[in-house]
C-alpha atoms as a PDB file:
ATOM      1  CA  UNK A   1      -8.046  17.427   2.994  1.00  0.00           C
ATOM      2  CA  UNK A   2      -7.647  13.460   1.923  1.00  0.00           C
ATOM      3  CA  UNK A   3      -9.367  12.486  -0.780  1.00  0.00           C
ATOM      4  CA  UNK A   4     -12.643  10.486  -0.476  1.00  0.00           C
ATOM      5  CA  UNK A   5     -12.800   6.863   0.384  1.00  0.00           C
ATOM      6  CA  UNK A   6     -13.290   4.305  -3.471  1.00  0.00           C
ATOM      7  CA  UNK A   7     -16.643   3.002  -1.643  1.00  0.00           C
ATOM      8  CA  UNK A   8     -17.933   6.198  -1.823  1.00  0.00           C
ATOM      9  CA  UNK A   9     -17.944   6.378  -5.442  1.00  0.00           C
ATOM     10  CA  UNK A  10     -19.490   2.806  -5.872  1.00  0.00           C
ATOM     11  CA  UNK A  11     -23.506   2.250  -6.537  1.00  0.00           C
ATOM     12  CA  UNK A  12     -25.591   1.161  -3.101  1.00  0.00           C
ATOM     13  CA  UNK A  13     -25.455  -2.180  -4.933  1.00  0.00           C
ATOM     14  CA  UNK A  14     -21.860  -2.908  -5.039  1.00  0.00           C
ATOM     15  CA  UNK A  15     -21.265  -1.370  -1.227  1.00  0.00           C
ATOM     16  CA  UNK A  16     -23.732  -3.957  -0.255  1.00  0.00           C
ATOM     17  CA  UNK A  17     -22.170  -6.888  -2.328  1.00  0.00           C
ATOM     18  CA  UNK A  18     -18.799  -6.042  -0.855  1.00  0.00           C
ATOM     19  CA  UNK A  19     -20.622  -5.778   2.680  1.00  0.00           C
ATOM     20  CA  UNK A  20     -22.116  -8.680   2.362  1.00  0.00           C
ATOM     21  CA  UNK A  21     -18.836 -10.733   1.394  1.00  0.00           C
ATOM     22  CA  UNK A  22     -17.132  -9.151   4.605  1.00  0.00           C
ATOM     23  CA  UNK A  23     -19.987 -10.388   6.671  1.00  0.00           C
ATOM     24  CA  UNK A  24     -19.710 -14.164   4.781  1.00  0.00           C
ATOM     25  CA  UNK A  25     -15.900 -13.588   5.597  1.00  0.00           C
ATOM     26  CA  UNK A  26     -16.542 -12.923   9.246  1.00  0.00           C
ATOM     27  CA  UNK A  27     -14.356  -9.954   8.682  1.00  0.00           C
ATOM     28  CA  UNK A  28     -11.332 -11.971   8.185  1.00  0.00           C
ATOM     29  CA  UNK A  29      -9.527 -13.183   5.181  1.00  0.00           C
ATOM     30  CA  UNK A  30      -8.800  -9.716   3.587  1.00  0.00           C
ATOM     31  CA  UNK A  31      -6.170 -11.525   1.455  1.00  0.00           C
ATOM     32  CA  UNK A  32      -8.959 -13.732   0.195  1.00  0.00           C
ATOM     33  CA  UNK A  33     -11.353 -10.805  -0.086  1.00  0.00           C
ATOM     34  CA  UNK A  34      -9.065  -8.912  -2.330  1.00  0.00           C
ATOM     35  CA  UNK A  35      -8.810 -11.867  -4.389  1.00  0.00           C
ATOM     36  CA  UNK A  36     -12.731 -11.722  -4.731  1.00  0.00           C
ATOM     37  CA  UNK A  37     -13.041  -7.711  -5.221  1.00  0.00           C
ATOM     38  CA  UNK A  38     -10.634  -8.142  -8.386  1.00  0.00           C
ATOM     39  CA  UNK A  39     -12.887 -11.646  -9.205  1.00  0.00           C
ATOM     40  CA  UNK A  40     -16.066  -9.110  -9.437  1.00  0.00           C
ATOM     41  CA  UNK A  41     -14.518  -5.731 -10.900  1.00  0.00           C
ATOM     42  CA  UNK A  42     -13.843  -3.998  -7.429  1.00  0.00           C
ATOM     43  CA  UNK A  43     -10.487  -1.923  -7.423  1.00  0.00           C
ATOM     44  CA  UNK A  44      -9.918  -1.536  -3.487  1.00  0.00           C
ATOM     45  CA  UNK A  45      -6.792  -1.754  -1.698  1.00  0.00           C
ATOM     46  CA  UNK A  46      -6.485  -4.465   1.315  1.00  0.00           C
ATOM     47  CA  UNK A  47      -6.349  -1.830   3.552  1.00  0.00           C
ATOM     48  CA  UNK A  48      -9.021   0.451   2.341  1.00  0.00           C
ATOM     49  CA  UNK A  49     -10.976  -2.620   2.507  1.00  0.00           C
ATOM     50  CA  UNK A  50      -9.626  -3.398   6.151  1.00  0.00           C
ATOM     51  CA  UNK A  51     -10.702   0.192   7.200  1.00  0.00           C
ATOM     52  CA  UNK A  52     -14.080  -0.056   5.825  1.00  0.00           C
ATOM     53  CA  UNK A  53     -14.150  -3.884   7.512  1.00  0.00           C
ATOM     54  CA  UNK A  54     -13.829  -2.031  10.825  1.00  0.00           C
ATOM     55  CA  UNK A  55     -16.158   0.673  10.493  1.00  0.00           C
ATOM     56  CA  UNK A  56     -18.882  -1.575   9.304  1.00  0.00           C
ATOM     57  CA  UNK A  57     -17.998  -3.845  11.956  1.00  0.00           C
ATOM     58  CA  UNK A  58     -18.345  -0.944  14.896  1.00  0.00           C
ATOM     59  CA  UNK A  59     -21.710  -0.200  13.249  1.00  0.00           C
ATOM     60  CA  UNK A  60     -22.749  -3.836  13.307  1.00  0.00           C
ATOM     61  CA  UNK A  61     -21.319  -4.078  17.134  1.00  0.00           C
ATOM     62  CA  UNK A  62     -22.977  -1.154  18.156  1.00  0.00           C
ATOM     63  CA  UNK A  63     -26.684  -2.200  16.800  1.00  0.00           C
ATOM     64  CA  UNK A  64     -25.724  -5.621  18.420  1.00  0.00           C
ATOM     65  CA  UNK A  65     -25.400  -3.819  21.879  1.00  0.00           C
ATOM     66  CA  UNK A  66     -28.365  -1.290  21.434  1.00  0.00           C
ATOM     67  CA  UNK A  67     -30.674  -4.814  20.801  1.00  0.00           C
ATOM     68  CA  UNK A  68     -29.128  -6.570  23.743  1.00  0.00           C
ATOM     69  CA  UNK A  69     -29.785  -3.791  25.926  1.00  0.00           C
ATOM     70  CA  UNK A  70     -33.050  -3.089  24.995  1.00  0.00           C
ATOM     71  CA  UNK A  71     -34.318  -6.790  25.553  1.00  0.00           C
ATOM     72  CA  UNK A  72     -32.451  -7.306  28.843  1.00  0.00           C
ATOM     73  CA  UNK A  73     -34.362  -3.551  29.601  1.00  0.00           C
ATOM     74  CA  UNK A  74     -37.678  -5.326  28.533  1.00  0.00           C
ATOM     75  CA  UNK A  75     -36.644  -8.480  30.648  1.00  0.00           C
ATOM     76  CA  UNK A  76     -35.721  -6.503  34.082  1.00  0.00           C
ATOM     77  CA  UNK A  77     -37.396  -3.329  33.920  1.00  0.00           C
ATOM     78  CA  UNK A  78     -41.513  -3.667  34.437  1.00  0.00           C
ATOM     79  CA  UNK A  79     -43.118  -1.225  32.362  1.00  0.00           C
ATOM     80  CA  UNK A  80     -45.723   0.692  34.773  1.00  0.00           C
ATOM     81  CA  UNK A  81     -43.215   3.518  34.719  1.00  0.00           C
ATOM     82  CA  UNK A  82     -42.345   3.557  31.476  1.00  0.00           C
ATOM     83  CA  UNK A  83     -38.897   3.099  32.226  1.00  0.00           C
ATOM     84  CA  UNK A  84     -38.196   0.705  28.776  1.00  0.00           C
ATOM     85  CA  UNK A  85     -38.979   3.845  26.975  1.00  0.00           C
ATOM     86  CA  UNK A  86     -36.431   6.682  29.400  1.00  0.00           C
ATOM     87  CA  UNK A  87     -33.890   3.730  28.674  1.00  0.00           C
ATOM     88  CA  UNK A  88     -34.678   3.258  24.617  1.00  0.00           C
ATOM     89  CA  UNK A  89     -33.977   7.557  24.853  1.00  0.00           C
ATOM     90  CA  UNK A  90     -31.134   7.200  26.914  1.00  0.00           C
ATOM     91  CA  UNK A  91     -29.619   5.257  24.096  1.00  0.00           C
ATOM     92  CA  UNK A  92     -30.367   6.808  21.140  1.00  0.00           C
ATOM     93  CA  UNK A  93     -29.417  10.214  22.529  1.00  0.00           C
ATOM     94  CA  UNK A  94     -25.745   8.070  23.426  1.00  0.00           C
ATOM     95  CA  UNK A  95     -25.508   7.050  20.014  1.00  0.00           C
ATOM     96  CA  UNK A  96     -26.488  10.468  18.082  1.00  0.00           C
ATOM     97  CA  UNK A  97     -23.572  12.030  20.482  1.00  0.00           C
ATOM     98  CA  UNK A  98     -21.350   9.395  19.145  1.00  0.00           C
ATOM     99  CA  UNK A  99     -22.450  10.493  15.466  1.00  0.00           C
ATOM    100  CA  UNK A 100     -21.973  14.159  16.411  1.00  0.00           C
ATOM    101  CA  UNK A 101     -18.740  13.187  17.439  1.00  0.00           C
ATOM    102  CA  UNK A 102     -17.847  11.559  14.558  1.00  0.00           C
ATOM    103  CA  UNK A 103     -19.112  14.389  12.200  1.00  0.00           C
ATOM    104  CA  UNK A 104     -15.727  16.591  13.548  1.00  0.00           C
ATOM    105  CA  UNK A 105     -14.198  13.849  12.370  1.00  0.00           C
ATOM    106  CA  UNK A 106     -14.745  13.535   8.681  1.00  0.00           C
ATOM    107  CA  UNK A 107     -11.962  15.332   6.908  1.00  0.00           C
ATOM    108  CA  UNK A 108     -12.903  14.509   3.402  1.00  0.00           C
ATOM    109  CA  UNK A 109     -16.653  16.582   3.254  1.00  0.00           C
ATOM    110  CA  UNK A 110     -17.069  19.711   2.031  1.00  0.00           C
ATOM    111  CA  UNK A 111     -18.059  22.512   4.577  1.00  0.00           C
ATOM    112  CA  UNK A 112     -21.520  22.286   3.400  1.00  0.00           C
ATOM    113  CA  UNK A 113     -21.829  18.842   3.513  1.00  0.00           C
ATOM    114  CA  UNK A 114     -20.696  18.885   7.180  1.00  0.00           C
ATOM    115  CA  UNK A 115     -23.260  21.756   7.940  1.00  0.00           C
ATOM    116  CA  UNK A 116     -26.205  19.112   6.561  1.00  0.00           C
ATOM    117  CA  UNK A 117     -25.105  16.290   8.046  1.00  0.00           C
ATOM    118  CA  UNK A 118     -24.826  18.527  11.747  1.00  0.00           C
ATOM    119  CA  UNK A 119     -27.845  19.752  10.786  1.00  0.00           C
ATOM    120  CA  UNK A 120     -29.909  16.637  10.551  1.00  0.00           C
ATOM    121  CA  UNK A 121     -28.040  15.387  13.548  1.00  0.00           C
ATOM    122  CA  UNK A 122     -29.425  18.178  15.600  1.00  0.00           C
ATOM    123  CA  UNK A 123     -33.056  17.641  14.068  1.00  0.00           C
ATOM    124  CA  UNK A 124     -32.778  14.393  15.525  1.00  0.00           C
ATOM    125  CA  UNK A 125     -31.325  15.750  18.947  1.00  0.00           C
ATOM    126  CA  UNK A 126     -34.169  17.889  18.968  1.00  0.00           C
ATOM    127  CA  UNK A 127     -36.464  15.523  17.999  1.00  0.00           C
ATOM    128  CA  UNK A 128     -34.960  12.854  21.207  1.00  0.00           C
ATOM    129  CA  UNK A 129     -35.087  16.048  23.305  1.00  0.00           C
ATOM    130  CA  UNK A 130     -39.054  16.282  22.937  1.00  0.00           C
ATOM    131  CA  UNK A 131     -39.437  12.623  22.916  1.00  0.00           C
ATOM    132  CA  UNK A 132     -37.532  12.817  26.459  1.00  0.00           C
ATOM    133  CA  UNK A 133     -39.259  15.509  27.696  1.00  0.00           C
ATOM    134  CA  UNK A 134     -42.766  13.751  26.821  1.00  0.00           C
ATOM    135  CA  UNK A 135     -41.746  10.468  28.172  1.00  0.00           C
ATOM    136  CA  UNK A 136     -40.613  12.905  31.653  1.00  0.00           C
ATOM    137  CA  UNK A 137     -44.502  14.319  31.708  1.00  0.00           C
ATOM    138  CA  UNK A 138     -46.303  11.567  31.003  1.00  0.00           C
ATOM    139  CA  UNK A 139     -43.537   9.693  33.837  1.00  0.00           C
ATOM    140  CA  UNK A 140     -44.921  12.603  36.474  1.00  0.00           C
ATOM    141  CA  UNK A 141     -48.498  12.136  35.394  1.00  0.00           C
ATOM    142  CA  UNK A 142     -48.594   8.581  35.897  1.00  0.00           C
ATOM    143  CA  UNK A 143     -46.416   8.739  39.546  1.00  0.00           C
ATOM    144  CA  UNK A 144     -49.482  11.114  41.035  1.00  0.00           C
ATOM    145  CA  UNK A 145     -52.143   9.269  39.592  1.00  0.00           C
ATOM    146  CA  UNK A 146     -50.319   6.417  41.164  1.00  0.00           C
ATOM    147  CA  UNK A 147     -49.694   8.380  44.020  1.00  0.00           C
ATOM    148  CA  UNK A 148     -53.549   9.511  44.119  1.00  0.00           C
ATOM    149  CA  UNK A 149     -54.462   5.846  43.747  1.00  0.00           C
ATOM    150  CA  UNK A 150     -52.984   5.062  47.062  1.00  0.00           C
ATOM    151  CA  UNK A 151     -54.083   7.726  49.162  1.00  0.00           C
ATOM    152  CA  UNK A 152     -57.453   7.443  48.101  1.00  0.00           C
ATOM    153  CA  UNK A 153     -57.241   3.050  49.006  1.00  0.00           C
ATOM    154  CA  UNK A 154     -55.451   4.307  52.229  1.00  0.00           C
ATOM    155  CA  UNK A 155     -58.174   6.748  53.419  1.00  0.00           C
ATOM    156  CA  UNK A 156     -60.757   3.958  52.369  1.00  0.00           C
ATOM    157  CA  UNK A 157     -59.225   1.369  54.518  1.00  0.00           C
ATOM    158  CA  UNK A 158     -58.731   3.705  57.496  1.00  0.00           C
ATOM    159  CA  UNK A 159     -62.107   5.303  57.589  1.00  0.00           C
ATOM    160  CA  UNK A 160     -63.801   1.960  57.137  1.00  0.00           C
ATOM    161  CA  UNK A 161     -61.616   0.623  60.003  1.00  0.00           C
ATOM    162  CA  UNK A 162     -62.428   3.572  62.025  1.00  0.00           C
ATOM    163  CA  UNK A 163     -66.357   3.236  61.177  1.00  0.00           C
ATOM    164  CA  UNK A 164     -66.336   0.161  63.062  1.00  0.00           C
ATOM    165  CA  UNK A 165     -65.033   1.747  66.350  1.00  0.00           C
ATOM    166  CA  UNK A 166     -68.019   4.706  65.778  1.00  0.00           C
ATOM    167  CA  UNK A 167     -66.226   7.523  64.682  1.00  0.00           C
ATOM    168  CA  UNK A 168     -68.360  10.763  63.565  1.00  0.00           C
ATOM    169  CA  UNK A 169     -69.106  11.495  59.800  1.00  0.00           C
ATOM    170  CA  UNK A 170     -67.395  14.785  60.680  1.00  0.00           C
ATOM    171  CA  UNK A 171     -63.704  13.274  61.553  1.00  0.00           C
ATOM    172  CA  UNK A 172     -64.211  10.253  58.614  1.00  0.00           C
ATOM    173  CA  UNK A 173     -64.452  13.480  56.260  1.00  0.00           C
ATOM    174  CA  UNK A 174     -61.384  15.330  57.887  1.00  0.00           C
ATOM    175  CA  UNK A 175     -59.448  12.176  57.626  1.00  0.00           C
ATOM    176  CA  UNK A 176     -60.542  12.009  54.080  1.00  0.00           C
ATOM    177  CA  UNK A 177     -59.383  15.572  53.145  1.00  0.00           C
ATOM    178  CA  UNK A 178     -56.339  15.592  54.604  1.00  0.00           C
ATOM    179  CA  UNK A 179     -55.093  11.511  53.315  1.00  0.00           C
ATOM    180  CA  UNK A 180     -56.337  12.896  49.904  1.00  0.00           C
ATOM    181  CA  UNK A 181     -55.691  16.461  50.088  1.00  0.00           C
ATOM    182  CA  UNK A 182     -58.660  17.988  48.909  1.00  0.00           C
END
């Protein structure tokens, strides 16, 4: 098992100075960067500092992508079916698999560690799983009312048309039934 990454051991504080200097950077310039970790009492190697560049960089990219596909979903996709929110699922379930994923990966955390961090990743699966489901009901709901909506403005418009040419009570009611299935 490899020993734990030096950013693990420093204070929220100093992860997000250091962050925020490889952000100024643009992730470049680890030569420089090195220069200013020994400046402000940081011991980190260049490449330590490279491989936490590019993990924080992947987690940037992906929250970058998740945004930009949400708005162009709000752009395109109109919202009488709800299908912003199936798409805003669709992602988030993408991205905990990635995190599961990732989880098999981490070689430095202790067994028990690993079973807390799988188990809040399948809270949240399970959590996405209802939200899913919910968004699927309320999806079915809304297509038969829709549904409903249009029979009932169908059988209107027929029967009225048909009223004109004298057509009994008795057929305008059988049309009725059988547009709107009662």
């Amino acid at each position: 098992m490899s020993s734990p990454a030096q950013i693990d051991g420093w204070t929220p504080e100093q992860r997000a100075d250091f962050e925020r200097e490889l952000i100024r950077r643009n992730f470049a310039d680890y030569d420089g960067l090195v220069v200013w970790l020994n400046d402000n009492g940081f011991e980190l190697s260049r490449s330590a500092a490279y491989r936490h560049a590019t993990k924080l960089k992947r987690r940037i990219q992906a929250v970058r992508n998740s945004t930009e596909a949400a708005r162009m979903i709000a752009e395109a996709a109109p919202d009488d079916s709800d299908l912003r929110s199936a798409a805003v699922i669709s992602l988030v379930q993408s991205e905990l698999f990635d995190v599961m994923v990732s989880l098999q990966d981490l070689e430095y955390a202790e067994p028990y560690e690993r079973v807390g961090l799988l188990k809040d990743a399948a809270k949240a699966v399970a959590d996405m799983t209802r939200a899913s489901t919910l968004q699927k009901e309320w999806q079915l709901k809304h297509t038969a009312r829709i549904r409903q909506e249009a029979r009932s403005e169908a059988a209107e418009e027929l029967t009225a048309g048909l009223k004109s040419d004298g057509i009994s009570v008795e057929l305008e009611a059988s049309i009725k039934r059988i547009l709107l299935g009662k």
